[in-house]
Protein backbone atom coordinates (compact mmCIF):
# COMPACT_ATOMS: atom_id res chain seq x y z
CA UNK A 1 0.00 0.00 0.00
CA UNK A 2 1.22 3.64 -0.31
CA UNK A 3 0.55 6.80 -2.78
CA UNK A 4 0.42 4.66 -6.52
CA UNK A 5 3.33 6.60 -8.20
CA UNK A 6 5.69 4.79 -5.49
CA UNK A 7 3.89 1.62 -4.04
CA UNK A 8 0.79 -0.01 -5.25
CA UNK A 9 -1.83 2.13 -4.25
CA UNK A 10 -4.33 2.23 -1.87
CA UNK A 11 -6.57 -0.31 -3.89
CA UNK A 12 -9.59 1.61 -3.94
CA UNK A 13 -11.00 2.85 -7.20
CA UNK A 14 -9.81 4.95 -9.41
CA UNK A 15 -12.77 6.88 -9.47
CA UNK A 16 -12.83 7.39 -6.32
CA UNK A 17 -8.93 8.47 -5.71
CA UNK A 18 -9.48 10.82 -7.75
CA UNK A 19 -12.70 12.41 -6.42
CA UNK A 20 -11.45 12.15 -2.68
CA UNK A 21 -7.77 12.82 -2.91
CA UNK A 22 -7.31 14.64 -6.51
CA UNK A 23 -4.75 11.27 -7.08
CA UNK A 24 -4.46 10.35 -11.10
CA UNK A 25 -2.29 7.49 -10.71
CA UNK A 26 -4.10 4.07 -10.54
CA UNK A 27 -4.01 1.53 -7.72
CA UNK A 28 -2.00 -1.70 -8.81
CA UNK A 29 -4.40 -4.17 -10.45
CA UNK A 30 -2.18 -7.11 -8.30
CA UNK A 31 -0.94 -7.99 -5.01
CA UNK A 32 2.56 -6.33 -5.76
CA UNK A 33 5.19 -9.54 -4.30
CA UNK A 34 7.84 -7.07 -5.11
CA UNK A 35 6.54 -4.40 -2.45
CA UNK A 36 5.37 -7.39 0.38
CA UNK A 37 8.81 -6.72 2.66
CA UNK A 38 8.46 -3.55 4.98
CA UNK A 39 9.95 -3.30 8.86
CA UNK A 40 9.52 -1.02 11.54
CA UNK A 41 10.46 2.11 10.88
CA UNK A 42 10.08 2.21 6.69
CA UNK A 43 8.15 5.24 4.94
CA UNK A 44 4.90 4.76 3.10
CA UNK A 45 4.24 7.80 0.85
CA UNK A 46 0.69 8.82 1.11
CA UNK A 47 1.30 11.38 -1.58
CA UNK A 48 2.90 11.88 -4.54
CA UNK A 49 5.79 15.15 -3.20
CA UNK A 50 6.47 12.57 0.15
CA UNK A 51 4.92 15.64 1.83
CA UNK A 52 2.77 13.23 3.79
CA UNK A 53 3.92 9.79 4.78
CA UNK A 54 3.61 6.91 7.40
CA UNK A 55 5.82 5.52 9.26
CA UNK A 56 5.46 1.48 10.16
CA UNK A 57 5.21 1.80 13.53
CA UNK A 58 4.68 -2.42 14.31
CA UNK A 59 5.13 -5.62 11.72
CA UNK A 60 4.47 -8.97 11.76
CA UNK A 61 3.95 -10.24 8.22
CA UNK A 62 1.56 -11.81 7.28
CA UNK A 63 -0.45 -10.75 10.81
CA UNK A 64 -0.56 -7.24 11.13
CA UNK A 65 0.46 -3.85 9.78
CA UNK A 66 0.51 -0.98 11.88
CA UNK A 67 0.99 2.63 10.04
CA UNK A 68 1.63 5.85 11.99
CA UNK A 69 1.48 9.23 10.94
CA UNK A 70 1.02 13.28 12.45
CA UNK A 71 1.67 14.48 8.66
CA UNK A 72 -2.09 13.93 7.73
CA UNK A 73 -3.11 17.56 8.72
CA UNK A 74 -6.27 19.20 7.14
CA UNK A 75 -8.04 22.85 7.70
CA UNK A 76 -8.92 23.46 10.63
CA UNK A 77 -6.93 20.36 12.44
CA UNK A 78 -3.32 21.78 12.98
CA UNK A 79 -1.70 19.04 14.40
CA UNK A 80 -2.92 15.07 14.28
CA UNK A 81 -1.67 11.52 15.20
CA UNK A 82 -2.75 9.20 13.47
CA UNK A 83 -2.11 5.06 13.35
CA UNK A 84 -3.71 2.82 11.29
CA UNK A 85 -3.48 -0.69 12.33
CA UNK A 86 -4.47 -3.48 9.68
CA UNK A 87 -4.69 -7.16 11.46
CA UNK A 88 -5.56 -10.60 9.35
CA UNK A 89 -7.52 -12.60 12.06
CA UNK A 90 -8.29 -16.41 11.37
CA UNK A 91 -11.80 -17.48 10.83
CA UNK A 92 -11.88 -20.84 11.18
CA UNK A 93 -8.94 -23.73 9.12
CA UNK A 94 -9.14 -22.20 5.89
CA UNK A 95 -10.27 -18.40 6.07
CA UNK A 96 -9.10 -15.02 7.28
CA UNK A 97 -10.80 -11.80 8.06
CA UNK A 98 -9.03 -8.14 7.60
CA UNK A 99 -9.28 -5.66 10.12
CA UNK A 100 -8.91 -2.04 10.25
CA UNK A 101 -8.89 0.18 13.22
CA UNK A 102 -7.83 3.99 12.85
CA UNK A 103 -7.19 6.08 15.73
CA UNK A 104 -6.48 9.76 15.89
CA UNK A 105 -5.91 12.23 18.39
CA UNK A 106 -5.72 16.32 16.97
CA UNK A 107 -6.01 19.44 17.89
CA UNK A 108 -7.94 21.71 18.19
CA UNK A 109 -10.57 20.18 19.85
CA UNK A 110 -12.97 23.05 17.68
CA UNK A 111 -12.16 20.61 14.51
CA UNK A 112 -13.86 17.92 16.48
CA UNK A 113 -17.24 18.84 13.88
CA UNK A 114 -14.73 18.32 10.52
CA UNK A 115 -13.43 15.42 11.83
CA UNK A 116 -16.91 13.71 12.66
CA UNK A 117 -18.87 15.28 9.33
CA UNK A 118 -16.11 15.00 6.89
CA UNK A 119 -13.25 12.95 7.59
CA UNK A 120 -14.95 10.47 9.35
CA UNK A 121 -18.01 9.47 6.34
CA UNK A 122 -15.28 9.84 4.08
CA UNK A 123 -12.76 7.26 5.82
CA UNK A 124 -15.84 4.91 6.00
CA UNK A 125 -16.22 4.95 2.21
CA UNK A 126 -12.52 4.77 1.54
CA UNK A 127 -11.76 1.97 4.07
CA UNK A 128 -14.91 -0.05 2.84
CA UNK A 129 -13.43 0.59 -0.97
CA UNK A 130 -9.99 -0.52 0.05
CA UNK A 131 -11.24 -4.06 1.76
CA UNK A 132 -12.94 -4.44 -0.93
CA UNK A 133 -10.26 -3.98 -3.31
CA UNK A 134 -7.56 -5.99 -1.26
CA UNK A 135 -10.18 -9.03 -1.13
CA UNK A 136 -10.21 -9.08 -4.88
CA UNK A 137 -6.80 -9.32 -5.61
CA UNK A 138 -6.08 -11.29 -2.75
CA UNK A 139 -8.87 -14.09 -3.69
CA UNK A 140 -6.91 -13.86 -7.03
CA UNK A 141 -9.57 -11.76 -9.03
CA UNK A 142 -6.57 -10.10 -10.66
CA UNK A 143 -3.12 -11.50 -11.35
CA UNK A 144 -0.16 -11.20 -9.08
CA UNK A 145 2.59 -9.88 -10.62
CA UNK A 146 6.31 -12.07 -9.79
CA UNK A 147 9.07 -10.00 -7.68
CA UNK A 148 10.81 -7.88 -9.83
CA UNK A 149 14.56 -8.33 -9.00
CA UNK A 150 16.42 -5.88 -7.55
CA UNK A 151 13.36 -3.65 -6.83
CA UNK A 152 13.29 -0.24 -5.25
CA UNK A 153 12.12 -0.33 -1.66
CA UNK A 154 11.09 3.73 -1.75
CA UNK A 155 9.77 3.08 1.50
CA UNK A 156 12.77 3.30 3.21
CA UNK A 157 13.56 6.77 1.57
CA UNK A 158 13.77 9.65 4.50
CA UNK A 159 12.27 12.22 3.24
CA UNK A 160 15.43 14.07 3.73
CA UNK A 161 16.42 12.01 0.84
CA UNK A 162 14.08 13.00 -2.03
């Protein structure tokens, strides 16, 4: 996962990347094997300048993801953290559910009416878009593409570094 121009996307429709988030660049139509490795402390872009990012805060592939961020900072919130935690739970021998859970903490407090009318409808979309879209390629709905060798792991760039 991570802005499409350097990872594979967010694998939500393109339609509606570009209505939420102004992003042009489609989602990967594949589970990317060439972008599977990340470790704690590795950058995911979440745009396409690396002027907002995460930072993997926790990993245990294949089990959980967790993403970190206070770069995600929208009028009238001047200051956020953010994680986004992504867990694959067992459901019985042969199954698996994915999780999400987002927390945030921002201030000011004021914002607390953006946050609930805006952000928070237009997470529920996005997040239900992005299961969604992992599910498909993950059930095999589209092809996975082979590791590419010798691939460029941008998300270890510092920002410092671009």
């Amino acid at each position: 996962m991570g802005f499409p121009t350097h990872r594979a996307g967010w694998y939500t429709p393109r339609w509606l990347d570009r209505l939420t988030f102004g992003i042009r660049a489609p989602s990967a139509s594949e589970i990317r094997a060439d972008l599977q490795h990340l470790e704690r402390g590795d950058l995911v872009p979440d745009s396409d300048d690396w002027s907002v990012w995460f930072t993997v805060a926790e990993v245990d592939a294949p089990r959980s993801l967790v993403l970190h961020s206070t770069r995600h900072v929208l009028w009238p919130i001047r200051s956020v953290d953010f994680s986004w935690a992504f867990v694959i739970a067992p459901v019985g021998a042969s199954r698996s559910r994915l999780l999400i859970r987002a927390r945030s903490a921002y201030a000011p407090r004021s914002a607390r009416w953006f946050v609930e009318c805006v952000i928070g409808p237009g997470d529920f979309v996005n997040a239900g878009a992005m299961l969604r879209g992992i599910r498909a390629r993950a059930e095999g709905r589209a092809p996975v593409a082979p590791a590419a060798a010798g691939a460029l792991r941008v998300s270890q760039r510092s920002p410092s570094s671009r």
